[in-house]
C-alpha atoms as a PDB file:
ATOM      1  CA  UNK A   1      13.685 206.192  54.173  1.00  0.00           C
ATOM      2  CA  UNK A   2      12.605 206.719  57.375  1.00  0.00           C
ATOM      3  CA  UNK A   3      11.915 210.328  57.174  1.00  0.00           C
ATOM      4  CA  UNK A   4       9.656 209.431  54.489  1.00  0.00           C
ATOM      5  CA  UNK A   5       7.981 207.460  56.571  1.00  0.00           C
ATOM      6  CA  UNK A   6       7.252 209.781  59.368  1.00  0.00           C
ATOM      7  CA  UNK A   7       5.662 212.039  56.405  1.00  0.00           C
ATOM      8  CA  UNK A   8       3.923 209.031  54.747  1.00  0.00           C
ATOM      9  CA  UNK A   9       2.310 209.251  58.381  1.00  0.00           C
ATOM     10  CA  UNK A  10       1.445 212.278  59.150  1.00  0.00           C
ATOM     11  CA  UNK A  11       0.392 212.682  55.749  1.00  0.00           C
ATOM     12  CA  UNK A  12      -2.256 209.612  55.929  1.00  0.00           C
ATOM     13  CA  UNK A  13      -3.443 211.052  58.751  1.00  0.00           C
ATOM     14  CA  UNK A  14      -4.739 214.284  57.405  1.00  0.00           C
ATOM     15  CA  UNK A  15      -6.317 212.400  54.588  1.00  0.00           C
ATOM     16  CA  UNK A  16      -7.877 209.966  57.313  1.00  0.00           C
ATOM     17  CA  UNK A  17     -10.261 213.175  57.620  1.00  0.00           C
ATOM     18  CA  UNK A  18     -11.530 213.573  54.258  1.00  0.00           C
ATOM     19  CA  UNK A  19     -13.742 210.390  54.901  1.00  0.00           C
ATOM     20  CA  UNK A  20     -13.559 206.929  54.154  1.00  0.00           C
ATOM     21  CA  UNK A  21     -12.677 205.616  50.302  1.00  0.00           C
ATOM     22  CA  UNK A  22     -15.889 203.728  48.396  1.00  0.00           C
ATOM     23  CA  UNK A  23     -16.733 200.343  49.616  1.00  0.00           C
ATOM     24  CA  UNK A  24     -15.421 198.844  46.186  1.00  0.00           C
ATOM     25  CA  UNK A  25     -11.651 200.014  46.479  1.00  0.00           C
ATOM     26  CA  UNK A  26     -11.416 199.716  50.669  1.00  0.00           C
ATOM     27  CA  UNK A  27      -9.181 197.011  51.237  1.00  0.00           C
ATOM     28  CA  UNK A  28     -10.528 195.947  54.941  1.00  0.00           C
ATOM     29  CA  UNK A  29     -13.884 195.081  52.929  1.00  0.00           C
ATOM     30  CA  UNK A  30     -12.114 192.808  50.832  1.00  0.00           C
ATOM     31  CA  UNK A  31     -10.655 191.429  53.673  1.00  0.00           C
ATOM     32  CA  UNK A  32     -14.441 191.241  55.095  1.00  0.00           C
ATOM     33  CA  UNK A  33     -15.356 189.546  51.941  1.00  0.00           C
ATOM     34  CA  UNK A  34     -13.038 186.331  52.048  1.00  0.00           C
ATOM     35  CA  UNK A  35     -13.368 186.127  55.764  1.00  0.00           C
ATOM     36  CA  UNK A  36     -16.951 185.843  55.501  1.00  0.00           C
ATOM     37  CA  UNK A  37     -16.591 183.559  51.923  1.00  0.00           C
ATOM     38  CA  UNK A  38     -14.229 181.494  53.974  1.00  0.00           C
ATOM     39  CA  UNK A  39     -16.279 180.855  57.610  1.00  0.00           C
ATOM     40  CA  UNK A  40     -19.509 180.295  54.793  1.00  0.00           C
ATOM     41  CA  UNK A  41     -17.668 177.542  52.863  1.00  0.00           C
ATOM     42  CA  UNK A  42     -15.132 175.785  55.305  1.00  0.00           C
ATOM     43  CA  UNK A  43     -15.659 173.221  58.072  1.00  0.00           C
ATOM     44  CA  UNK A  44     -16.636 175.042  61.497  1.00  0.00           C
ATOM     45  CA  UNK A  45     -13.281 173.155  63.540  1.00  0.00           C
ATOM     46  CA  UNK A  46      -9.684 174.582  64.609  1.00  0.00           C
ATOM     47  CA  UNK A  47      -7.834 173.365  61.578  1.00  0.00           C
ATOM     48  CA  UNK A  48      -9.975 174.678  59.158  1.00  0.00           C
ATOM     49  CA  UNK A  49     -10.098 177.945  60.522  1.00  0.00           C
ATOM     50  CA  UNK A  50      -6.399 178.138  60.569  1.00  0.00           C
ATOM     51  CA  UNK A  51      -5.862 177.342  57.042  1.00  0.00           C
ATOM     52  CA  UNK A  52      -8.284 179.877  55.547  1.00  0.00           C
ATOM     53  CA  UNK A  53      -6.549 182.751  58.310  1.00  0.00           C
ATOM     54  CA  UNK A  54      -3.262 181.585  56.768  1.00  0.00           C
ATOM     55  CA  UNK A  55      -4.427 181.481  53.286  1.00  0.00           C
ATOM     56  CA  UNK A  56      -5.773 185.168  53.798  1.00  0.00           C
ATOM     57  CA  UNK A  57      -2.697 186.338  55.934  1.00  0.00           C
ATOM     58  CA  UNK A  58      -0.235 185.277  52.923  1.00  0.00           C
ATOM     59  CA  UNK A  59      -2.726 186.412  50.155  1.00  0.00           C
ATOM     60  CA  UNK A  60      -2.835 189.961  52.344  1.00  0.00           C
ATOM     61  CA  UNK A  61       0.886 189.891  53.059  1.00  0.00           C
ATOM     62  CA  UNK A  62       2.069 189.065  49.633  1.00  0.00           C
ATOM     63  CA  UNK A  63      -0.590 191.799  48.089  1.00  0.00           C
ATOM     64  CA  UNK A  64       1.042 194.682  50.055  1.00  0.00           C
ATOM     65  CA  UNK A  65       4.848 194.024  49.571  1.00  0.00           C
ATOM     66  CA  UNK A  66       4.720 193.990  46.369  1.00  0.00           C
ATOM     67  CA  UNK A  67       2.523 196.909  46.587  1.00  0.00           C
ATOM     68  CA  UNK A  68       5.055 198.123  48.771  1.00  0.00           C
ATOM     69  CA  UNK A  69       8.335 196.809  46.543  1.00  0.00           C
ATOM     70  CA  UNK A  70       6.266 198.838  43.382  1.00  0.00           C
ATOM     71  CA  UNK A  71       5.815 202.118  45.680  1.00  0.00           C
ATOM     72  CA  UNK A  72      10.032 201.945  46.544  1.00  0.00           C
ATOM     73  CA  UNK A  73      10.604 202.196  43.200  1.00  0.00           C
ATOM     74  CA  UNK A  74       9.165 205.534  42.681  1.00  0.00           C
ATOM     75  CA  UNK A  75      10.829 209.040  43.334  1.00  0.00           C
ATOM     76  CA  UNK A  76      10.626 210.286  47.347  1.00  0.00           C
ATOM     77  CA  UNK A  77       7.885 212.742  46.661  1.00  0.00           C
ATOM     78  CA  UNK A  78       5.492 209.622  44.922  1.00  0.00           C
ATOM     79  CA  UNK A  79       6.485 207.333  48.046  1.00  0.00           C
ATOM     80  CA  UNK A  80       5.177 209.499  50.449  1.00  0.00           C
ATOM     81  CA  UNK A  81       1.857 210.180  48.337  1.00  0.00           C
ATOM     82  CA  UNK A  82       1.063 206.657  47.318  1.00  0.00           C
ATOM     83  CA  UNK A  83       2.284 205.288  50.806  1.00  0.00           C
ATOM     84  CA  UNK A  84       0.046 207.641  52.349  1.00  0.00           C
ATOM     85  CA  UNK A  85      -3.131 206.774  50.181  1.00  0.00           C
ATOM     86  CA  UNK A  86      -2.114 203.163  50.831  1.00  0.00           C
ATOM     87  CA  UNK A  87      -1.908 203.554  54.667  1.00  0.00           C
ATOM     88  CA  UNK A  88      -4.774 206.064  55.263  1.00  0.00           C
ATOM     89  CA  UNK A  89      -7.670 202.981  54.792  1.00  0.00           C
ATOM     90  CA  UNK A  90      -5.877 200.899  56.996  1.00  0.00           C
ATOM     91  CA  UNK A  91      -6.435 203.273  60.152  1.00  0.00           C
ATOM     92  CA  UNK A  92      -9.987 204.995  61.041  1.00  0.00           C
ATOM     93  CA  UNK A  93      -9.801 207.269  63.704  1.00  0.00           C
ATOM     94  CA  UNK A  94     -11.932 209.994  61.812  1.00  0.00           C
ATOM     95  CA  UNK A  95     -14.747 207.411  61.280  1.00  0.00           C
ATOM     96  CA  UNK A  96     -14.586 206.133  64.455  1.00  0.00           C
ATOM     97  CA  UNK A  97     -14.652 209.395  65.517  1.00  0.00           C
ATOM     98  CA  UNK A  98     -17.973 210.141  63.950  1.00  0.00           C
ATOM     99  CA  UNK A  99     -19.410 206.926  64.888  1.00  0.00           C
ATOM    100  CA  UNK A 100     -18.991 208.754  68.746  1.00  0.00           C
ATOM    101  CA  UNK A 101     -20.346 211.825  67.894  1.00  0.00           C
ATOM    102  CA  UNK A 102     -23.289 209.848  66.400  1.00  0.00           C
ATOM    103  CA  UNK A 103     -24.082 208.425  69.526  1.00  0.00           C
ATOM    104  CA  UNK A 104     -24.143 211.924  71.198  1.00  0.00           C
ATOM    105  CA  UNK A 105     -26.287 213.895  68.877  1.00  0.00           C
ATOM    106  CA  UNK A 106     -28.735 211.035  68.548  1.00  0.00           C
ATOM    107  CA  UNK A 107     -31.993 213.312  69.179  1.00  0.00           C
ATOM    108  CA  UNK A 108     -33.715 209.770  71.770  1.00  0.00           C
ATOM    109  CA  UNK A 109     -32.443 207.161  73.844  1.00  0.00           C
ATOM    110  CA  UNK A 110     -33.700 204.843  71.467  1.00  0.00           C
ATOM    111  CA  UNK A 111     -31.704 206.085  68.394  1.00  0.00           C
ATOM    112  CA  UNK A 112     -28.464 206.438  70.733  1.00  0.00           C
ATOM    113  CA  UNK A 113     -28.948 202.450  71.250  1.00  0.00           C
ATOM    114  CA  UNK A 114     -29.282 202.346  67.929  1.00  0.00           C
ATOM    115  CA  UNK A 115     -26.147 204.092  66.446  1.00  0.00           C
ATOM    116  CA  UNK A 116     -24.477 202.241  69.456  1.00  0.00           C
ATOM    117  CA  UNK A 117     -25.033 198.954  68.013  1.00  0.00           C
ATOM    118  CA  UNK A 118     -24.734 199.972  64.308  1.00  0.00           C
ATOM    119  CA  UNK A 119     -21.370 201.613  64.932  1.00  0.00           C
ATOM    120  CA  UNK A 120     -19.534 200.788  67.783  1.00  0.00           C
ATOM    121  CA  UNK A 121     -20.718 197.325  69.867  1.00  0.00           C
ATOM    122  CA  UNK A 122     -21.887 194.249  69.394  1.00  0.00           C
ATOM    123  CA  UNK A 123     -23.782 193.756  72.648  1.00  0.00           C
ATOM    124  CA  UNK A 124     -27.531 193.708  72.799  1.00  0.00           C
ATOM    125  CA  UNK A 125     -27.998 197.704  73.500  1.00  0.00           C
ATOM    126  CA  UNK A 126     -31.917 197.278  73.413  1.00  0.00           C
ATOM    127  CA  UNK A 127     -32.585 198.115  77.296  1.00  0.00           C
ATOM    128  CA  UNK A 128     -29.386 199.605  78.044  1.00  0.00           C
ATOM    129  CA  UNK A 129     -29.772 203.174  79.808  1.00  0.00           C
ATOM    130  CA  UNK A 130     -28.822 206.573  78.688  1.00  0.00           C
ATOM    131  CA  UNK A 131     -25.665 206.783  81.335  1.00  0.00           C
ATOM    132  CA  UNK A 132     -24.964 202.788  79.937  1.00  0.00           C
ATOM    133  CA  UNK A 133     -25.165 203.746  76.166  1.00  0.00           C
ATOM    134  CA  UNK A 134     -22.994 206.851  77.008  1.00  0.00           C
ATOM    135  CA  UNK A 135     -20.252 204.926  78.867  1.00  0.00           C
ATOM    136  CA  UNK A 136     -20.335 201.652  75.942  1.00  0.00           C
ATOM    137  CA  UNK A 137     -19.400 204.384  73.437  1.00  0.00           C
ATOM    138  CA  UNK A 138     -17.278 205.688  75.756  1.00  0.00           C
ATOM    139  CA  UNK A 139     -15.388 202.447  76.208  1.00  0.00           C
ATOM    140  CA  UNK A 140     -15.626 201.700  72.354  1.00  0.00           C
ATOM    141  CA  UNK A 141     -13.826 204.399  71.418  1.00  0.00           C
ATOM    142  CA  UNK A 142     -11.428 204.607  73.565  1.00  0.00           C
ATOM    143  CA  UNK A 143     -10.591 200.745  73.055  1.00  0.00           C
ATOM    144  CA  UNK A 144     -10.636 201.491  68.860  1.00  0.00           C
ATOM    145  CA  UNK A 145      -8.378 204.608  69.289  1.00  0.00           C
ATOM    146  CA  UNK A 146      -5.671 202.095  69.947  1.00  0.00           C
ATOM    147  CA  UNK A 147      -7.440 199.479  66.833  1.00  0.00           C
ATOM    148  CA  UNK A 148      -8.018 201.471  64.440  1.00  0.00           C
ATOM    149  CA  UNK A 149      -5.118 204.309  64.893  1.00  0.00           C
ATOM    150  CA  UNK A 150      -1.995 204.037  67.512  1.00  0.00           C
ATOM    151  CA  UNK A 151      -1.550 199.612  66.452  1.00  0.00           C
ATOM    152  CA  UNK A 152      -1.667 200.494  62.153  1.00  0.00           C
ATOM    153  CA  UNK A 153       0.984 203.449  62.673  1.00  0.00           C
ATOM    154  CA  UNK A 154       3.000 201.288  65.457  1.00  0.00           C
ATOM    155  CA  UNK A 155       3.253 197.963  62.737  1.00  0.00           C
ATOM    156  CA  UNK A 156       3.465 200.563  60.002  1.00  0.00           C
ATOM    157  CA  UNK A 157       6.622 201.689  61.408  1.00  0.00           C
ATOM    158  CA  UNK A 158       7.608 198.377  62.213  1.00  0.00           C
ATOM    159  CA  UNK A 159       7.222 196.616  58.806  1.00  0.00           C
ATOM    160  CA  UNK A 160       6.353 199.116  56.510  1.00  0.00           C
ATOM    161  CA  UNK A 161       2.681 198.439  54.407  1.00  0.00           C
ATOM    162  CA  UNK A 162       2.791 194.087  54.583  1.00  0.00           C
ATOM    163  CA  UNK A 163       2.568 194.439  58.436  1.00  0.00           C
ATOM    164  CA  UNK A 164       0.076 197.115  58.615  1.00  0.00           C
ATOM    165  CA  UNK A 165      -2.154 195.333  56.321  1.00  0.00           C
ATOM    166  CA  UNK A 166      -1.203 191.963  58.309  1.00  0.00           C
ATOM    167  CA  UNK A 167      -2.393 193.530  61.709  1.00  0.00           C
ATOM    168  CA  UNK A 168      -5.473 194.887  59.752  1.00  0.00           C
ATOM    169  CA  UNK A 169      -6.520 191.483  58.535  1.00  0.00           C
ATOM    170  CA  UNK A 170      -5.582 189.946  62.062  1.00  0.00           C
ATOM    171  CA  UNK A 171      -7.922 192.553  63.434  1.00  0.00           C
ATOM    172  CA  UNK A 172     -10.752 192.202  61.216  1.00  0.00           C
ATOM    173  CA  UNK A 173     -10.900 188.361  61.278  1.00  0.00           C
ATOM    174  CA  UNK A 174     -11.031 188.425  65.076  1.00  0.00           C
ATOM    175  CA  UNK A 175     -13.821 191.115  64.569  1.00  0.00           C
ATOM    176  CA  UNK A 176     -15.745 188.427  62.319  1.00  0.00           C
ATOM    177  CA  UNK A 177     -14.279 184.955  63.840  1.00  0.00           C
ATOM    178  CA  UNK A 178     -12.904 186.143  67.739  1.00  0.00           C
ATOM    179  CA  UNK A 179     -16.143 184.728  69.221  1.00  0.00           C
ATOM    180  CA  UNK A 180     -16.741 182.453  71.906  1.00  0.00           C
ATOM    181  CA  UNK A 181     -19.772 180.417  70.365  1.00  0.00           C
ATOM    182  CA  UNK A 182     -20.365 176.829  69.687  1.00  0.00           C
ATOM    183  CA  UNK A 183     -19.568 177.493  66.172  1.00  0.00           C
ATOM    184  CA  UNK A 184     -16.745 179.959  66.551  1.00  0.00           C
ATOM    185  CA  UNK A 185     -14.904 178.977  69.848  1.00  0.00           C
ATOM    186  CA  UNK A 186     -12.505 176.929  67.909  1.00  0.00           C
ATOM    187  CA  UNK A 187     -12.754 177.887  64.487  1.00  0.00           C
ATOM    188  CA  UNK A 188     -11.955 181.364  65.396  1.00  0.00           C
ATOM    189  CA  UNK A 189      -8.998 180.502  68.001  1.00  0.00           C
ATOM    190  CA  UNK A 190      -6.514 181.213  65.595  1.00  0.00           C
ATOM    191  CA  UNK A 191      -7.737 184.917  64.929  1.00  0.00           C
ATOM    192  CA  UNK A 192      -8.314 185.670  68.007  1.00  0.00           C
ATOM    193  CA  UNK A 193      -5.170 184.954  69.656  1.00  0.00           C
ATOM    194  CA  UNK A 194      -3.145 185.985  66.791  1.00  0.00           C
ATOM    195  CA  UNK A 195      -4.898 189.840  67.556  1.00  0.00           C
ATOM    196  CA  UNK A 196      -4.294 189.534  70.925  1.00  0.00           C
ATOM    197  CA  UNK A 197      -0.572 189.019  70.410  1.00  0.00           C
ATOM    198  CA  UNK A 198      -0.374 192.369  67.814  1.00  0.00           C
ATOM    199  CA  UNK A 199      -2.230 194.651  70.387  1.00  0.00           C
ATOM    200  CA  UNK A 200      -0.315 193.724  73.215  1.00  0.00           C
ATOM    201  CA  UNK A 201       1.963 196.501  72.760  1.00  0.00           C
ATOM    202  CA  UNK A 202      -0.193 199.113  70.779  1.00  0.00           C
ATOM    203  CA  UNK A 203      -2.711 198.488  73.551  1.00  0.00           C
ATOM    204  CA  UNK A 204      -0.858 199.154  76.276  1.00  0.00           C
ATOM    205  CA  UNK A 205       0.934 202.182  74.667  1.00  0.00           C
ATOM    206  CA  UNK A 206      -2.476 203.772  73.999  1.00  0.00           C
ATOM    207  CA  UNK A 207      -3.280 203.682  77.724  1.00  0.00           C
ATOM    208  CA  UNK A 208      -0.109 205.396  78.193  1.00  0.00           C
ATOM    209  CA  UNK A 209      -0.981 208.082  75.910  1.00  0.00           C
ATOM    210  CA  UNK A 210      -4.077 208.923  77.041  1.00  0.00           C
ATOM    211  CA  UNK A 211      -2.139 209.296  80.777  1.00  0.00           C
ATOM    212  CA  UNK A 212       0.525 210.928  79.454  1.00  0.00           C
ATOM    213  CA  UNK A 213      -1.127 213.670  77.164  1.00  0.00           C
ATOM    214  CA  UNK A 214      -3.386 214.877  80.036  1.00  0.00           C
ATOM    215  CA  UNK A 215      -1.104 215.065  82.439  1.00  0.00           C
ATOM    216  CA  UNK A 216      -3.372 212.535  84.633  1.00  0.00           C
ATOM    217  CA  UNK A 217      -2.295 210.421  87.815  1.00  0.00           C
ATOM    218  CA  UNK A 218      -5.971 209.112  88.250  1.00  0.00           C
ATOM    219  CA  UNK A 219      -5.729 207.807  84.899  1.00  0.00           C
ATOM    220  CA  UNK A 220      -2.275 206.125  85.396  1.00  0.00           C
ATOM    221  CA  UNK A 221      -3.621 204.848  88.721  1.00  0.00           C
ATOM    222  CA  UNK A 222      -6.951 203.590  87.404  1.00  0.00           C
ATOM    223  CA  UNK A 223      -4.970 201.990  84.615  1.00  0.00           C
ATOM    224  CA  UNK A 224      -2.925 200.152  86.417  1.00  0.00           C
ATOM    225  CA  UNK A 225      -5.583 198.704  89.101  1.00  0.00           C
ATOM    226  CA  UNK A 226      -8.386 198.358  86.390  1.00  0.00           C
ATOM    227  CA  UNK A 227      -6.743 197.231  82.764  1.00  0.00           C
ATOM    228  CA  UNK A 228      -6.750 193.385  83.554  1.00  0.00           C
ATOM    229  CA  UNK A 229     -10.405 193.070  84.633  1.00  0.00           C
ATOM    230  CA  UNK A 230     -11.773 193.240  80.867  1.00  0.00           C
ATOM    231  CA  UNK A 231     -11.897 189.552  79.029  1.00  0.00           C
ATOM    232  CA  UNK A 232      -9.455 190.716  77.135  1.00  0.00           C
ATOM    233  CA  UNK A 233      -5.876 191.114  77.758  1.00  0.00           C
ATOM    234  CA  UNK A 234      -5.582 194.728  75.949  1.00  0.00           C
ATOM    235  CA  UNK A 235      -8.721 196.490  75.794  1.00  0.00           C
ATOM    236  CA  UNK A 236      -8.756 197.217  79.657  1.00  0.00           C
ATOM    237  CA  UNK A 237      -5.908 199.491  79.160  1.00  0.00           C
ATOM    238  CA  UNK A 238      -6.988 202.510  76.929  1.00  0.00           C
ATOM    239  CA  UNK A 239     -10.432 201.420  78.847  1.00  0.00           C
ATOM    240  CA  UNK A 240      -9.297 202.483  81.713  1.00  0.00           C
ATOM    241  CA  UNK A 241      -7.285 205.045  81.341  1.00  0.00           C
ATOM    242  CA  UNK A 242     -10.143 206.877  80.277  1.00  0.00           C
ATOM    243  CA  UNK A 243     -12.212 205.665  82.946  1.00  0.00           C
ATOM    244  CA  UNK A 244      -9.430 207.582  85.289  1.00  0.00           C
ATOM    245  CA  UNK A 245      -9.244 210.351  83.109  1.00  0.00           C
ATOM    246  CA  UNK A 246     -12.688 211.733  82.944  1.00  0.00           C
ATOM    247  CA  UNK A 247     -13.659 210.498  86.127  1.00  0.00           C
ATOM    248  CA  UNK A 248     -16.335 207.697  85.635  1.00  0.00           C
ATOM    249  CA  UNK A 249     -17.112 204.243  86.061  1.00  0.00           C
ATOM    250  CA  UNK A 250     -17.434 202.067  82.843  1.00  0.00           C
ATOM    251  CA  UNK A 251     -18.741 198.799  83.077  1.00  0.00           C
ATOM    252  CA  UNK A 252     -20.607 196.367  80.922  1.00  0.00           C
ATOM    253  CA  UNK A 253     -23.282 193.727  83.093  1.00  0.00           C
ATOM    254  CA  UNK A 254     -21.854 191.020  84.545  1.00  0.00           C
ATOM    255  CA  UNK A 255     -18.348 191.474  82.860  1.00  0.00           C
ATOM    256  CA  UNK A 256     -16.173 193.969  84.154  1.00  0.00           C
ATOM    257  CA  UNK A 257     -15.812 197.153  86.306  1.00  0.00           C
ATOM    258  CA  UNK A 258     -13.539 199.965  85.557  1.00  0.00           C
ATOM    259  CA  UNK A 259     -13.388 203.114  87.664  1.00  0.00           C
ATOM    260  CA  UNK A 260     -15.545 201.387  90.604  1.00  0.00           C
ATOM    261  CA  UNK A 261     -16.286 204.354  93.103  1.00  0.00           C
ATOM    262  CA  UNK A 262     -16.270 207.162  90.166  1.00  0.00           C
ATOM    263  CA  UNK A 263     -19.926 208.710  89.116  1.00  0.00           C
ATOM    264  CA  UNK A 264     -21.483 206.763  86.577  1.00  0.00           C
ATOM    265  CA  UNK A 265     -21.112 208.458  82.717  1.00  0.00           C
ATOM    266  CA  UNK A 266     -22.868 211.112  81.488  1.00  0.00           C
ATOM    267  CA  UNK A 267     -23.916 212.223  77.862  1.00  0.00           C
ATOM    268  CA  UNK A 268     -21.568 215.379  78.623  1.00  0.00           C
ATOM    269  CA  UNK A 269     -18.823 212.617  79.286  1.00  0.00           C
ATOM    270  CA  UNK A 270     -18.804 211.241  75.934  1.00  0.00           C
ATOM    271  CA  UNK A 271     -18.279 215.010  74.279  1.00  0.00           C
ATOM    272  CA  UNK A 272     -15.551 215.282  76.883  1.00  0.00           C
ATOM    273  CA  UNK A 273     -14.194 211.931  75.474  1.00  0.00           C
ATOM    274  CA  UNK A 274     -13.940 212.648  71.889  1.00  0.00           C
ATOM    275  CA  UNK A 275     -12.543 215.903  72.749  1.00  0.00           C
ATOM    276  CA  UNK A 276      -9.778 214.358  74.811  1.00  0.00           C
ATOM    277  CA  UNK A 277      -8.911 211.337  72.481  1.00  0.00           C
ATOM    278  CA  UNK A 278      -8.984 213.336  69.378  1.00  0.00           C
ATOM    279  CA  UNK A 279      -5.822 215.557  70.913  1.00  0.00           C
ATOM    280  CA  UNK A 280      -4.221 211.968  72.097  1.00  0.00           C
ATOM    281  CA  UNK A 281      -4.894 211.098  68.189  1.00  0.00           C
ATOM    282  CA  UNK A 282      -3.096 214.019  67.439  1.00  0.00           C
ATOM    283  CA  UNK A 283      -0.431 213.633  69.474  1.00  0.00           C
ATOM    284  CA  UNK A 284       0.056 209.816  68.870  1.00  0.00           C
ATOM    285  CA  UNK A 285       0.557 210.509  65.217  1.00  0.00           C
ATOM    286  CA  UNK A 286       3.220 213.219  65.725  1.00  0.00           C
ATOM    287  CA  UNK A 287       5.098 210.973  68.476  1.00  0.00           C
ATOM    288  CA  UNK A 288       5.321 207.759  66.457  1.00  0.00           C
ATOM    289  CA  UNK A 289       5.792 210.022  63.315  1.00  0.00           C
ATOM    290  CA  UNK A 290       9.062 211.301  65.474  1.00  0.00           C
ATOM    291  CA  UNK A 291       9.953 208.101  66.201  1.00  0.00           C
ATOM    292  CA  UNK A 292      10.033 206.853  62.732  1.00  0.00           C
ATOM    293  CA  UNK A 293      12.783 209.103  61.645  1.00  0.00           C
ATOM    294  CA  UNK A 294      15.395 206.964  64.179  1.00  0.00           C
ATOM    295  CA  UNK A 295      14.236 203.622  63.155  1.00  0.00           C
END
């Protein structure tokens, strides 16, 4: 079972690059669509934001085991096929990766801002510079390597296809709910601290990665100085890491300040970037593919 599991993985990732599945079948839109039915229809206050997260969390949960229970029953070749299919929309490193490389190739300053926001923030990007749009997708991607690709495959092998899809859903209703607004702050509470919890580790083994698979001690250095100045308690990590890595300082205005005393980013610096994370993708996949066959 496990072995078959490590293939289910490795397998998912390679189909990761044939593109995204149509809106209509993608199961993190569906989760989009009851998260935003349920904010629309339900009273804006802690309690009612934890009972539609639960009701979606045991709607999700219950969808993918038996999913999961229906897959098991199958020979080993269909498991690792219809595992795979199942897994591969639950982890985007191959769109995130293009959301990057949209960013760079953006022919003006003004359309860089613009794929920015589309794609990859949700600050205001509108009078951010070149070297500021550069380092934001910088810091985006790094930060969604360990979203979108290293925390699926670490609670894939953890609990099989319910706790992927669990961490999924956790992720995408802090994406829609995690906000600190007078509408949000407590309706959202639950969501948010519930993703916090399941990135913890994925978070912090994504910073370790990116240290690890270049071979860099400014990287493990600027991790550990820099990781706990972002708002959040994960993000800082693969942050900065890569701040170390590559040698620059990424900040965002009045927030935080990774790499303070490196050169400020360069468009060059994002190429670098999704060069560098696309071999820690690699890598990550193979590693926790390894590690599934002793679990």
């Amino acid at each position: 079972m496990a072995l078959l599991s490590g293939l289910s993985v490795l397998l998912a990732f390679l189909l990761d690059h044939l593109g995204e599945p149509p809106m209509k079948f993608h199961p993190v839109v569906w989760m989009g669509n009851y998260l935003r039915a349920a904010r629309r229809l339900l009273f804006k206050d802690f309690f009612a934001g934890l009972l539609g997260w639960g009701v979606g969390a045991v709607l999700v949960l219950g969808l993918a085991a038996g999913v999961q229970l229906a897959i098991h029953q199958m020979s080993p070749g269909w498991q690792i096929l219809l595992t795979a299919v199942c897994l591969k929309p639950l982890m985007a490193w191959s769109a995130l990766r293009k959301a990057g490389e949209s960013v760079l190739l953006a022919p003006t300053l003004q359309e860089a801002r613009r794929e920015l926001s589309w794609h990859l923030v949700s600050r205001d990007t509108s009078e951010l510079s070149e070297s500021e749009v550069m380092g934001a997708a910088m810091e985006s991607v790094a930060e969604n390597l360990s979203d979108s690709l290293v925390a699926p495959l670490f609670w894939f092998l953890i609990g099989g296809l319910p706790m992927v899809a669990f961490y999924r859903y956790c992720n995408t209703a802090d994406a829609m709910w995690g906000y600190r607004t007078p509408e949000l702050e407590h309706f959202g509470k639950v969501a948010a601290r519930v993703d916090d919890l399941l990135n913890l580790i994925p978070a912090r083994l994504t910073g370790l990665l990116i240290c690890a698979v270049h071979q860099s001690k400014q990287a493990w250095n600027t991790m550990n100085r820099d990781a706990l100045k972002t708002p959040s308690p994960n993000s800082g990590y693969p942050m900065a890491a890569l701040a170390g890595l590559i040698g620059v300082r990424l900040s965002k205005r009045d927030t935080y300040d990774l790499g303070a005393g490196f050169r400020d980013p360069e468009k060059s610096d994002l190429a670098l970037t999704l060069k560098a994370l696309h071999r820690v993708a690699w890598i990550s996949v193979v590693f926790l593919s390894g590690v599934s066959c002793f679990l």
